[in-house]
PDB file of N, CA and C in Angstrom:
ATOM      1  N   UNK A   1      32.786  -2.458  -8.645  1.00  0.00           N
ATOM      2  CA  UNK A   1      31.374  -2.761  -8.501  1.00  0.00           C
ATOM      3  C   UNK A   1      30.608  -2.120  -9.652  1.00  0.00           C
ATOM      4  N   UNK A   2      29.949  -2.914 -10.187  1.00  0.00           N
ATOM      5  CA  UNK A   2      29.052  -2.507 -11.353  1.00  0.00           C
ATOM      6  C   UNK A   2      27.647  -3.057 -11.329  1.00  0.00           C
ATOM      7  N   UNK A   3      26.557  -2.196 -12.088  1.00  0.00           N
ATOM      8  CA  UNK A   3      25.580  -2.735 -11.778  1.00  0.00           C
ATOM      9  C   UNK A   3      25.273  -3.157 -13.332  1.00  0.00           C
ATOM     10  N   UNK A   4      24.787  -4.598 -13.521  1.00  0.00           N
ATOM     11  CA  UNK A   4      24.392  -5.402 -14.585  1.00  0.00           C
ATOM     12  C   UNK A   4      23.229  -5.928 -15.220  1.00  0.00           C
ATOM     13  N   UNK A   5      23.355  -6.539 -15.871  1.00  0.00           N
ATOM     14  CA  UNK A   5      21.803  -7.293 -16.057  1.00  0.00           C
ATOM     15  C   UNK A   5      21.560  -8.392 -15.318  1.00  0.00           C
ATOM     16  N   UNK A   6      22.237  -9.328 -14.382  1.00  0.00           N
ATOM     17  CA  UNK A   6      21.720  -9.968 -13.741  1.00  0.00           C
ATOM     18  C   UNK A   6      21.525  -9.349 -11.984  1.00  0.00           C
ATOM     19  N   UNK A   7      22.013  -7.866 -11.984  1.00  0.00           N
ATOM     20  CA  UNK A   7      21.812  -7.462 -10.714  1.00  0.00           C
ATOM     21  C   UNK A   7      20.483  -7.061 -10.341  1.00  0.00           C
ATOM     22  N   UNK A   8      20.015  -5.870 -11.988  1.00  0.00           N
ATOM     23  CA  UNK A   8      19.252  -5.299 -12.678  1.00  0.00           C
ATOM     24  C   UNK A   8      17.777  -7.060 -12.532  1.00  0.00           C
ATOM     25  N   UNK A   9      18.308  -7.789 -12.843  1.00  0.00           N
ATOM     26  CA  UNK A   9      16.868  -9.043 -13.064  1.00  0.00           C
ATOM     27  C   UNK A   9      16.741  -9.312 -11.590  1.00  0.00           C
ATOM     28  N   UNK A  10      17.728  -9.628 -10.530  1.00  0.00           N
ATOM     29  CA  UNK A  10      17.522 -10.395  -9.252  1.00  0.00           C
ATOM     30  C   UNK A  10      16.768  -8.691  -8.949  1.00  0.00           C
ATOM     31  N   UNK A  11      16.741  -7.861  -8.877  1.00  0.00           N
ATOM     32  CA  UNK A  11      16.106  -6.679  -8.058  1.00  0.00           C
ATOM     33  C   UNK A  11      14.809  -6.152  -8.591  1.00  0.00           C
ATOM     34  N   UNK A  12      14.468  -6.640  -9.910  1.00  0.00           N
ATOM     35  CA  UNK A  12      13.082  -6.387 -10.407  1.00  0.00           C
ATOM     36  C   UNK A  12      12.582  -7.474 -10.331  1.00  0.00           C
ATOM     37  N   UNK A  13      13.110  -8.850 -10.130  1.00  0.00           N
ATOM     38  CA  UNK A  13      12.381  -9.899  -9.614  1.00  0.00           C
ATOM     39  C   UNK A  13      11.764  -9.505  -7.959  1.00  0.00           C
ATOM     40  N   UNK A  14      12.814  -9.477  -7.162  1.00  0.00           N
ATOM     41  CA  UNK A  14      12.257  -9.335  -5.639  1.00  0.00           C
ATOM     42  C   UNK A  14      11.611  -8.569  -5.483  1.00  0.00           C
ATOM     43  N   UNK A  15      11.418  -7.343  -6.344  1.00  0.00           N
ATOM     44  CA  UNK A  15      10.744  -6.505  -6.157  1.00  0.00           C
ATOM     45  C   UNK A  15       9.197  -6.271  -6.442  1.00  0.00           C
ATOM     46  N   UNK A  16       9.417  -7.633  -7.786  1.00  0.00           N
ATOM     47  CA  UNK A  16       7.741  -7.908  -8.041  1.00  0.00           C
ATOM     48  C   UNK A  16       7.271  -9.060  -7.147  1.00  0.00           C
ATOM     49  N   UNK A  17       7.889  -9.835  -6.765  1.00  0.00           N
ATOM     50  CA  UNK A  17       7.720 -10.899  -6.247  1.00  0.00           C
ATOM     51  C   UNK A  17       7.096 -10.916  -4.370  1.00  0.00           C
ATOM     52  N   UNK A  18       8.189  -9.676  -3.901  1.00  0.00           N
ATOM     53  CA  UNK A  18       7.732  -9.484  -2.260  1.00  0.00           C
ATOM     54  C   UNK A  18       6.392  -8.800  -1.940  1.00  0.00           C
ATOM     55  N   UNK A  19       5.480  -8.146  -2.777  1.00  0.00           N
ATOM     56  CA  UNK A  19       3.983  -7.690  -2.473  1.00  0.00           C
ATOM     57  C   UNK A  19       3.044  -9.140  -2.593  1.00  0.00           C
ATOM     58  N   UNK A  20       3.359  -9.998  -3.382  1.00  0.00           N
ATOM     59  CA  UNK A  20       2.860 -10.988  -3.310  1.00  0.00           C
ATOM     60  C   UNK A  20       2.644 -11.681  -1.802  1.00  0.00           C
ATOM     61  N   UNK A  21       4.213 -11.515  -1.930  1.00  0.00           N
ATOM     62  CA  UNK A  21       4.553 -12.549  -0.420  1.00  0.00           C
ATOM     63  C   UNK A  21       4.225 -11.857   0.623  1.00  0.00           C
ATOM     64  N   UNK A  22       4.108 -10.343   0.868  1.00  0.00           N
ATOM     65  CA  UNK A  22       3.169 -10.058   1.809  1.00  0.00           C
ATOM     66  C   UNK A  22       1.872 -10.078   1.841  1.00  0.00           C
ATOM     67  N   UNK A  23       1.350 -10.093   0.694  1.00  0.00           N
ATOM     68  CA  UNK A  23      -0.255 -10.614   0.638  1.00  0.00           C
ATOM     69  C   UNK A  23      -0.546 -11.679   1.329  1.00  0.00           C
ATOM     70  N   UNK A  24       0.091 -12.557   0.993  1.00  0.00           N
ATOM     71  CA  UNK A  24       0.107 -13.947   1.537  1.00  0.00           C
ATOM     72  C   UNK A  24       0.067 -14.243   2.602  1.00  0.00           C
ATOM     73  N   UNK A  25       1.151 -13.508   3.226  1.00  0.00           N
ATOM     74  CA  UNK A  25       1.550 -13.574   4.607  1.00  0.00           C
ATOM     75  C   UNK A  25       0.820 -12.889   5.852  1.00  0.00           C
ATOM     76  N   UNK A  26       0.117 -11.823   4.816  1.00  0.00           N
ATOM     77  CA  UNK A  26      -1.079 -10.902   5.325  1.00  0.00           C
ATOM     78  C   UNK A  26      -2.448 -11.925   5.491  1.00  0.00           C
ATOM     79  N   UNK A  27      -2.560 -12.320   4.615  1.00  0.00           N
ATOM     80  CA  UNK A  27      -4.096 -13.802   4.252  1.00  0.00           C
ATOM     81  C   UNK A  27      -3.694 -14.640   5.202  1.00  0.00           C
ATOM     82  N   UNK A  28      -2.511 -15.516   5.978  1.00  0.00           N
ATOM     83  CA  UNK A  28      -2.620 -16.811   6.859  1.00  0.00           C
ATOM     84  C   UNK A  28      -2.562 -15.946   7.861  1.00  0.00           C
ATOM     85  N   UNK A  29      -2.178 -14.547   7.987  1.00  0.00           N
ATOM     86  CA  UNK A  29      -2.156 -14.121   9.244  1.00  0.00           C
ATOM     87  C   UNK A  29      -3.462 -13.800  10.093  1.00  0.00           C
ATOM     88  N   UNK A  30      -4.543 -13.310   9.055  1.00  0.00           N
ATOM     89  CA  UNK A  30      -5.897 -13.001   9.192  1.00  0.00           C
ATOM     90  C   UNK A  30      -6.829 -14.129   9.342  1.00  0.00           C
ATOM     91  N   UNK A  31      -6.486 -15.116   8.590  1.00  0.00           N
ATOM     92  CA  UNK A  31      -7.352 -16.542   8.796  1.00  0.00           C
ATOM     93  C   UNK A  31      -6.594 -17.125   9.957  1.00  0.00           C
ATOM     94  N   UNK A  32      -5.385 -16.985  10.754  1.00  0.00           N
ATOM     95  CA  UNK A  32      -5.536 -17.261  12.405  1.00  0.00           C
ATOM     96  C   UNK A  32      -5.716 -16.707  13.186  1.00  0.00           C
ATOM     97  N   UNK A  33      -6.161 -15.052  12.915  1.00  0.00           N
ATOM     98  CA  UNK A  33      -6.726 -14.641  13.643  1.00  0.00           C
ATOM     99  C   UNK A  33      -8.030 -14.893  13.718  1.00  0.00           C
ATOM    100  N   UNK A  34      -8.549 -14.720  12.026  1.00  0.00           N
ATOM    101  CA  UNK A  34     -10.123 -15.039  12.293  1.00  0.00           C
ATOM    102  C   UNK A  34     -10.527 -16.693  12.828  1.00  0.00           C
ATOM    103  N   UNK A  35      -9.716 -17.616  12.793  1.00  0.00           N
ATOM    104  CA  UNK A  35     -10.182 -19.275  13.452  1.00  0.00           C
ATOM    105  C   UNK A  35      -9.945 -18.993  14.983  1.00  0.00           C
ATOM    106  N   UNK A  36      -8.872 -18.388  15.523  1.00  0.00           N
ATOM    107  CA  UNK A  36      -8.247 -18.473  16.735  1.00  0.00           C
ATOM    108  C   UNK A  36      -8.529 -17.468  18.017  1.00  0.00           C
ATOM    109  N   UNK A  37      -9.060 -16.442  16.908  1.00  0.00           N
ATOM    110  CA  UNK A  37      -9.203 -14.930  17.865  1.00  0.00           C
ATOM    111  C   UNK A  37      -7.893 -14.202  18.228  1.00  0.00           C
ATOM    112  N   UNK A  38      -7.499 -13.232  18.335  1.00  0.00           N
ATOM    113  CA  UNK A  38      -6.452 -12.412  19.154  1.00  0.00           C
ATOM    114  C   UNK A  38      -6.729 -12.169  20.512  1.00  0.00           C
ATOM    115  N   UNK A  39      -5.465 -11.962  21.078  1.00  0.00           N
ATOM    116  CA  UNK A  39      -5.369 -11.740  22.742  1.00  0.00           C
ATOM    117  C   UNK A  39      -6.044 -10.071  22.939  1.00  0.00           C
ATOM    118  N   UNK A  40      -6.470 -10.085  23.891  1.00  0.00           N
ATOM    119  CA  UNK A  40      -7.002  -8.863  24.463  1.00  0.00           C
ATOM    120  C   UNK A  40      -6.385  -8.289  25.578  1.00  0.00           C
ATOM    121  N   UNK A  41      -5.528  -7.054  25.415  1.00  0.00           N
ATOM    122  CA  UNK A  41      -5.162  -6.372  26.035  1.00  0.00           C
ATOM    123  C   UNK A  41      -5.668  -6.252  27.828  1.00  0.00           C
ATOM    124  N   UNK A  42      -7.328  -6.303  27.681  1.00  0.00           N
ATOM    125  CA  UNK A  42      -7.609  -6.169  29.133  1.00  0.00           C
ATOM    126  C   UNK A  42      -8.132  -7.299  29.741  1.00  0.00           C
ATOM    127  N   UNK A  43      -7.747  -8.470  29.082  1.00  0.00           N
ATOM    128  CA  UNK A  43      -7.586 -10.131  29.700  1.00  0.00           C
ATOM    129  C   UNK A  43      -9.140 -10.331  29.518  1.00  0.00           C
ATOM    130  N   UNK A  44     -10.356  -9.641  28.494  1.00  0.00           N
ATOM    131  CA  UNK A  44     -11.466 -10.412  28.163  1.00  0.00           C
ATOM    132  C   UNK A  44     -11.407 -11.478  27.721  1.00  0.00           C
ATOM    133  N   UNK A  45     -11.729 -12.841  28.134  1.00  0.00           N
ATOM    134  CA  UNK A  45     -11.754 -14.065  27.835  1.00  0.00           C
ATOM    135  C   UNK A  45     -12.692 -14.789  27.330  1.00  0.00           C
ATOM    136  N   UNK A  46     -14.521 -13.799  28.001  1.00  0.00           N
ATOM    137  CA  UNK A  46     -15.899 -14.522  27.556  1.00  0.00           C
ATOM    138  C   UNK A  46     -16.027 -14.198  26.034  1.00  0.00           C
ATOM    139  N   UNK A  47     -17.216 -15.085  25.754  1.00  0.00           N
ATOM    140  CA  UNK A  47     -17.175 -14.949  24.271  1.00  0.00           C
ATOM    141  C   UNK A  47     -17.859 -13.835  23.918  1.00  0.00           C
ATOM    142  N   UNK A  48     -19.020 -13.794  25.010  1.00  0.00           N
ATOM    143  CA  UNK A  48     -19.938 -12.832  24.528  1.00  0.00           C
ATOM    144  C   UNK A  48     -19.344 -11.323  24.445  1.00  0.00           C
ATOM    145  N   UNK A  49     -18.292 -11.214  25.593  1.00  0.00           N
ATOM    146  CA  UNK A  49     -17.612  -9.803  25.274  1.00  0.00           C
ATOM    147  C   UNK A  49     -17.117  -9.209  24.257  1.00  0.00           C
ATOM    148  N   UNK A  50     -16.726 -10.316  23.225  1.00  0.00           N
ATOM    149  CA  UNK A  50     -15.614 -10.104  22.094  1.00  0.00           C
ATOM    150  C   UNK A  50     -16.334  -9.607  21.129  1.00  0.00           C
ATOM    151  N   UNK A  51     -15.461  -8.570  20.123  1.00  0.00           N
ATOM    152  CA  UNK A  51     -16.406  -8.334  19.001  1.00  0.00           C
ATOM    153  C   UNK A  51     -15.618  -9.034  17.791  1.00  0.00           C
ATOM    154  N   UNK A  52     -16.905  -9.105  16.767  1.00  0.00           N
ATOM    155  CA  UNK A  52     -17.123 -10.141  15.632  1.00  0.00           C
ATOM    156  C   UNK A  52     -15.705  -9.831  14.289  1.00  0.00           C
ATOM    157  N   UNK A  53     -14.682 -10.288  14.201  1.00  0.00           N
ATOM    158  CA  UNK A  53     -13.738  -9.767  13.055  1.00  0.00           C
ATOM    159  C   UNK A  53     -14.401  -9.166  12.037  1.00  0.00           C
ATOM    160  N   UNK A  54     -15.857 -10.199  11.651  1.00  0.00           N
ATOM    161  CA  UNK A  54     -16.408  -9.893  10.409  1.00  0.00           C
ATOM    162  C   UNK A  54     -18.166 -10.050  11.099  1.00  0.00           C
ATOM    163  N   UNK A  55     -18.493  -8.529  10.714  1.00  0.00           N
ATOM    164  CA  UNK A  55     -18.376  -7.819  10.029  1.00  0.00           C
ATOM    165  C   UNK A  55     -17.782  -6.533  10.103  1.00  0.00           C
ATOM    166  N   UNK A  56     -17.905  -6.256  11.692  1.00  0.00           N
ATOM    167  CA  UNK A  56     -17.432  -5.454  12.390  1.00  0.00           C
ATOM    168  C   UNK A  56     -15.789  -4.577  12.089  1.00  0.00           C
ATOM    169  N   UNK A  57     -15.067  -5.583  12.585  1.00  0.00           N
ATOM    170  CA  UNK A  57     -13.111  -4.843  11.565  1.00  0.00           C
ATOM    171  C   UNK A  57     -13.035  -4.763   9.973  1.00  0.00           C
ATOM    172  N   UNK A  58     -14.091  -5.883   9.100  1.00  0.00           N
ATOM    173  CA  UNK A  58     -13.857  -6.284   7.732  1.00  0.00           C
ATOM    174  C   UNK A  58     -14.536  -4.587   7.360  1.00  0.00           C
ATOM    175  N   UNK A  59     -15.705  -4.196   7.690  1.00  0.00           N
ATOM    176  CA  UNK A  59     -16.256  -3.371   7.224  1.00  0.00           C
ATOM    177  C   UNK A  59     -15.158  -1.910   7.348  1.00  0.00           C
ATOM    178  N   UNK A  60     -14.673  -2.226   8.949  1.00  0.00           N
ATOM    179  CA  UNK A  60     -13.670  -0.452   9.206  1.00  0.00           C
ATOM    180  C   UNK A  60     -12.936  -0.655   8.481  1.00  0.00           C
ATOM    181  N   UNK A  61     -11.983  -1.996   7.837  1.00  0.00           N
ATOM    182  CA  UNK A  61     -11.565  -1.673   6.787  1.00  0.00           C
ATOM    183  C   UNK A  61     -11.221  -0.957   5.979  1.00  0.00           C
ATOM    184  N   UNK A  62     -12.476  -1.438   5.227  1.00  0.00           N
ATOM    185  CA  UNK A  62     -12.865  -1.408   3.869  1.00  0.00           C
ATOM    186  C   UNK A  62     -13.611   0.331   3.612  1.00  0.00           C
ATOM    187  N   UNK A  63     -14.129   0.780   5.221  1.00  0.00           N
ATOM    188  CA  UNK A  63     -14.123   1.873   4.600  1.00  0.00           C
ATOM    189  C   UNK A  63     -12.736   2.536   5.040  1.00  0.00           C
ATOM    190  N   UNK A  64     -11.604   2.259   5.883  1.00  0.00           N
ATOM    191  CA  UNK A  64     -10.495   3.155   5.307  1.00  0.00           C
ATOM    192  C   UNK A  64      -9.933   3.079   4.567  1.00  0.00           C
ATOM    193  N   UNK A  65     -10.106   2.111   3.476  1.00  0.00           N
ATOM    194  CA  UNK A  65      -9.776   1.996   1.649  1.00  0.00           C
ATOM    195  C   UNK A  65     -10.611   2.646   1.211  1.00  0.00           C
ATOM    196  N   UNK A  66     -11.533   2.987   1.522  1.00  0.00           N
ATOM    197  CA  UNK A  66     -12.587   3.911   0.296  1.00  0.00           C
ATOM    198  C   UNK A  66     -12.303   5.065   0.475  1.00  0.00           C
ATOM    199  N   UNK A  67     -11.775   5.547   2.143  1.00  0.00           N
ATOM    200  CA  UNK A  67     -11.634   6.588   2.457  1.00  0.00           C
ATOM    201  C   UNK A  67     -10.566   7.324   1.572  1.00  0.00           C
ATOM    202  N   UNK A  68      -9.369   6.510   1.697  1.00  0.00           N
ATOM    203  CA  UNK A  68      -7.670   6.567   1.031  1.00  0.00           C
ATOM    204  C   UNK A  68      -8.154   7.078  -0.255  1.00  0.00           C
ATOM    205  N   UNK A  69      -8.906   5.474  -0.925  1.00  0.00           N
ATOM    206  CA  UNK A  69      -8.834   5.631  -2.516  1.00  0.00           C
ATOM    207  C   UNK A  69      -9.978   7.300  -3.016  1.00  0.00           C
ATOM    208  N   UNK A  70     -11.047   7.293  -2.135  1.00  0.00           N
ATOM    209  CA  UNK A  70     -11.836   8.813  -2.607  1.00  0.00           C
ATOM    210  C   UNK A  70     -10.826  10.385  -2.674  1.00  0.00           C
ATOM    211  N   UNK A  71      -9.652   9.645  -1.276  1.00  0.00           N
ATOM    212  CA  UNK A  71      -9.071  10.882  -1.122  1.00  0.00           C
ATOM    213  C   UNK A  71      -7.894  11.366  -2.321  1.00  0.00           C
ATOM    214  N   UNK A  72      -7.006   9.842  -2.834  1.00  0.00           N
ATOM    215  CA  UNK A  72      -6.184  10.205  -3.421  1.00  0.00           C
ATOM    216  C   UNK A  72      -6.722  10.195  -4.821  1.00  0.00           C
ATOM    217  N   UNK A  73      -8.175   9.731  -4.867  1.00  0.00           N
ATOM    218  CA  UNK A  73      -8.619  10.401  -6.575  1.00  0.00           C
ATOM    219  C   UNK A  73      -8.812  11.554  -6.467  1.00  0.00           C
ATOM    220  N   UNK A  74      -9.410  12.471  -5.674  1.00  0.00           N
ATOM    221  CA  UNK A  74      -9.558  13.427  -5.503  1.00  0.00           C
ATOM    222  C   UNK A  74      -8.775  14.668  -6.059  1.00  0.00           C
ATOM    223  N   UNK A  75      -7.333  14.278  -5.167  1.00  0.00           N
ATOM    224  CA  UNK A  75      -5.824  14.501  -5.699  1.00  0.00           C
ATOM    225  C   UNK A  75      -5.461  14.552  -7.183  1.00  0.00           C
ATOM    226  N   UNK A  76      -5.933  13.514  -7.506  1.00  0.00           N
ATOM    227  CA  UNK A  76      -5.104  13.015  -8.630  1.00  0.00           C
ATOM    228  C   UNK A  76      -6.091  13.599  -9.810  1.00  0.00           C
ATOM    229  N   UNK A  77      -7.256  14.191  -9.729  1.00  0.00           N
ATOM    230  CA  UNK A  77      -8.693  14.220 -10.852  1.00  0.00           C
ATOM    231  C   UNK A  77      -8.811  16.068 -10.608  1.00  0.00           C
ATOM    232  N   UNK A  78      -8.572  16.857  -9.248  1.00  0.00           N
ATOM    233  CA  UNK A  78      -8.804  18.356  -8.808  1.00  0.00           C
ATOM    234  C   UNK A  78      -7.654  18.884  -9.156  1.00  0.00           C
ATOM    235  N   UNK A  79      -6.106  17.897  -8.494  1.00  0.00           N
ATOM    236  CA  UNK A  79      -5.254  19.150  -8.447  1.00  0.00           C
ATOM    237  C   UNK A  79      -3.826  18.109  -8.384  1.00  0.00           C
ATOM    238  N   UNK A  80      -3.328  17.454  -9.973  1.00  0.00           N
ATOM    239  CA  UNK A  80      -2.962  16.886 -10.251  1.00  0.00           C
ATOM    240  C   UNK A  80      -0.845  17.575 -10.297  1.00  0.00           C
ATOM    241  N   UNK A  81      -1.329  18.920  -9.835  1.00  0.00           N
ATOM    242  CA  UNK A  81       0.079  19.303 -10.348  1.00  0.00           C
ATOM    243  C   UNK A  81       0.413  19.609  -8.913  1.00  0.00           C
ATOM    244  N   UNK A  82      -0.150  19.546  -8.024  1.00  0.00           N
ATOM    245  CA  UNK A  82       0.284  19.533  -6.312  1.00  0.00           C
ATOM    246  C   UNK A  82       1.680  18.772  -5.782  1.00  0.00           C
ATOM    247  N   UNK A  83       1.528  17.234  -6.664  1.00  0.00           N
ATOM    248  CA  UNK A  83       3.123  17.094  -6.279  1.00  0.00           C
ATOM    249  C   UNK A  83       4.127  16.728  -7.719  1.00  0.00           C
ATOM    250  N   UNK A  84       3.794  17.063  -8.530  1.00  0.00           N
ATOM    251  CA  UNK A  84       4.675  17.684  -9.716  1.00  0.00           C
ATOM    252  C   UNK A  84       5.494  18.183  -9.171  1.00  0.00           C
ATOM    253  N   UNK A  85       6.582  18.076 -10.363  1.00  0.00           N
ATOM    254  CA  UNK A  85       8.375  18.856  -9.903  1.00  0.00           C
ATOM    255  C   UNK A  85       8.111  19.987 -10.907  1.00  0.00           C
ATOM    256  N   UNK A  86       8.586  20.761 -10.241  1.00  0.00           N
ATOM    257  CA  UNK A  86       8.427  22.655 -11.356  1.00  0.00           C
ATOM    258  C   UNK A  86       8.845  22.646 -12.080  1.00  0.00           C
ATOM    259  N   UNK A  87       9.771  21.350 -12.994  1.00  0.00           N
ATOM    260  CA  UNK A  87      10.470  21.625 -13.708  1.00  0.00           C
ATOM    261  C   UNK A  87       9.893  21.061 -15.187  1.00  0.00           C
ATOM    262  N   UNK A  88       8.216  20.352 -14.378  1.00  0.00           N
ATOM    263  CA  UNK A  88       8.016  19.943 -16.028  1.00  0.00           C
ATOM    264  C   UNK A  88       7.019  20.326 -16.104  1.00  0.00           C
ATOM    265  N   UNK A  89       6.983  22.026 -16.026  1.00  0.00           N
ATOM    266  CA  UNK A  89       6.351  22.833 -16.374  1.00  0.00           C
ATOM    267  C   UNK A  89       6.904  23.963 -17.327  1.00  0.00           C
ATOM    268  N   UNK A  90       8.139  23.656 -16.895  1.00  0.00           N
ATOM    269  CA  UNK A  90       8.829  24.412 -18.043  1.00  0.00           C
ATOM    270  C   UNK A  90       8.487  24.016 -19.434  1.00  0.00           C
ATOM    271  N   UNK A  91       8.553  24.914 -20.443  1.00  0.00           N
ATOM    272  CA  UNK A  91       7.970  24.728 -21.973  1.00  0.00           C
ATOM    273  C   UNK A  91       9.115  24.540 -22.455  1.00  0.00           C
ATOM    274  N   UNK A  92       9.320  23.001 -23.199  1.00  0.00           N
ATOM    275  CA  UNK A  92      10.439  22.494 -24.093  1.00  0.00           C
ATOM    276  C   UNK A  92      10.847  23.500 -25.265  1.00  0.00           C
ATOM    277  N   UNK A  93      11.940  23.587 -25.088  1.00  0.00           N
ATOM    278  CA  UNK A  93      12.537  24.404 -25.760  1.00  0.00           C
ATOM    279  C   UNK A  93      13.974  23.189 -27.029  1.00  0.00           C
ATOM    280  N   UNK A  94      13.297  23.075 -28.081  1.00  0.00           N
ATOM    281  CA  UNK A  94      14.274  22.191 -28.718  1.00  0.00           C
ATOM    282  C   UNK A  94      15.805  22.542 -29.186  1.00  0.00           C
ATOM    283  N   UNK A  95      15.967  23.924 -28.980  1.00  0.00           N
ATOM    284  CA  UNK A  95      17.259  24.723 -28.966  1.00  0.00           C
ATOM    285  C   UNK A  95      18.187  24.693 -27.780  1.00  0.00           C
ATOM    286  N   UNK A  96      17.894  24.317 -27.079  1.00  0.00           N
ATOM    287  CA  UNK A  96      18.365  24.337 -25.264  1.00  0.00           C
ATOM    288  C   UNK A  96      18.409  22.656 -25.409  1.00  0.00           C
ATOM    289  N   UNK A  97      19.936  22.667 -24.839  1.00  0.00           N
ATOM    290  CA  UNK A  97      19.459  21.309 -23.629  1.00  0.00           C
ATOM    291  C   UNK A  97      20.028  21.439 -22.217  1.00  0.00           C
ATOM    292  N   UNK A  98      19.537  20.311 -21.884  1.00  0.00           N
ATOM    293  CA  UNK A  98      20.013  20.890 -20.136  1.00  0.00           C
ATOM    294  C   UNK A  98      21.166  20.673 -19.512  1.00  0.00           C
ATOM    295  N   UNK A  99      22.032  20.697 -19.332  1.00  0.00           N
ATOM    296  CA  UNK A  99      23.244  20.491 -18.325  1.00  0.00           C
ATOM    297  C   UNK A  99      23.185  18.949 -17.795  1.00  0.00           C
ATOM    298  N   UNK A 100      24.055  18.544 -17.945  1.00  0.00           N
ATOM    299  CA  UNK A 100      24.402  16.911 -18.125  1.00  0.00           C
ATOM    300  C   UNK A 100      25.470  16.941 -16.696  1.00  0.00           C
TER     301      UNK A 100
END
């Protein structure tokens, strides 16, 4: 068993290719919920009971993406060496190499 260039292409293909296809699959799933409605756990059936997909879920969303994205800039802009490996902090040394 060896790994090749056509193993190497079929696995960076699927690999770019399947976020797509869950997008997708994410988008017809949401447009039958939003035409059709979802079932309700405690058998509400009237209309007036139900709450609105949009604006109501679109908005909670969207702020737990703002929430995510504020948090992991945060991360990434305050304290960027939090999940760094210790080891590339070490100062290159062009006389040394490392153990192979």
């Amino acid at each position: 068993f060896s790994v090749d260039s056509a193993t190497l292409t079929r696995f960076f293909s699927f690999h770019y290719l399947v976020p797509f296809l869950l997008i997708g699959v994410s988008g017809v799933h949401l447009t039958f919920i939003h035409e059709s409605g979802s079932s309700s756990p405690l058998g509400v059936n009237a209309n007036v009971e139900k709450v609105l997909f949009h604006p109501y879920f679109s908005l909670k969303d969207i702020l737990g993406v703002v929430v995510l994205l504020i948090s992991l800039l945060g991360l990434v802009f305050f304290a960027p060496w939090l999940l760094g490996d210790p080891e590339n902090f070490i100062a290159a040394n062009p006389m040394v190499t490392p153990a192979h």
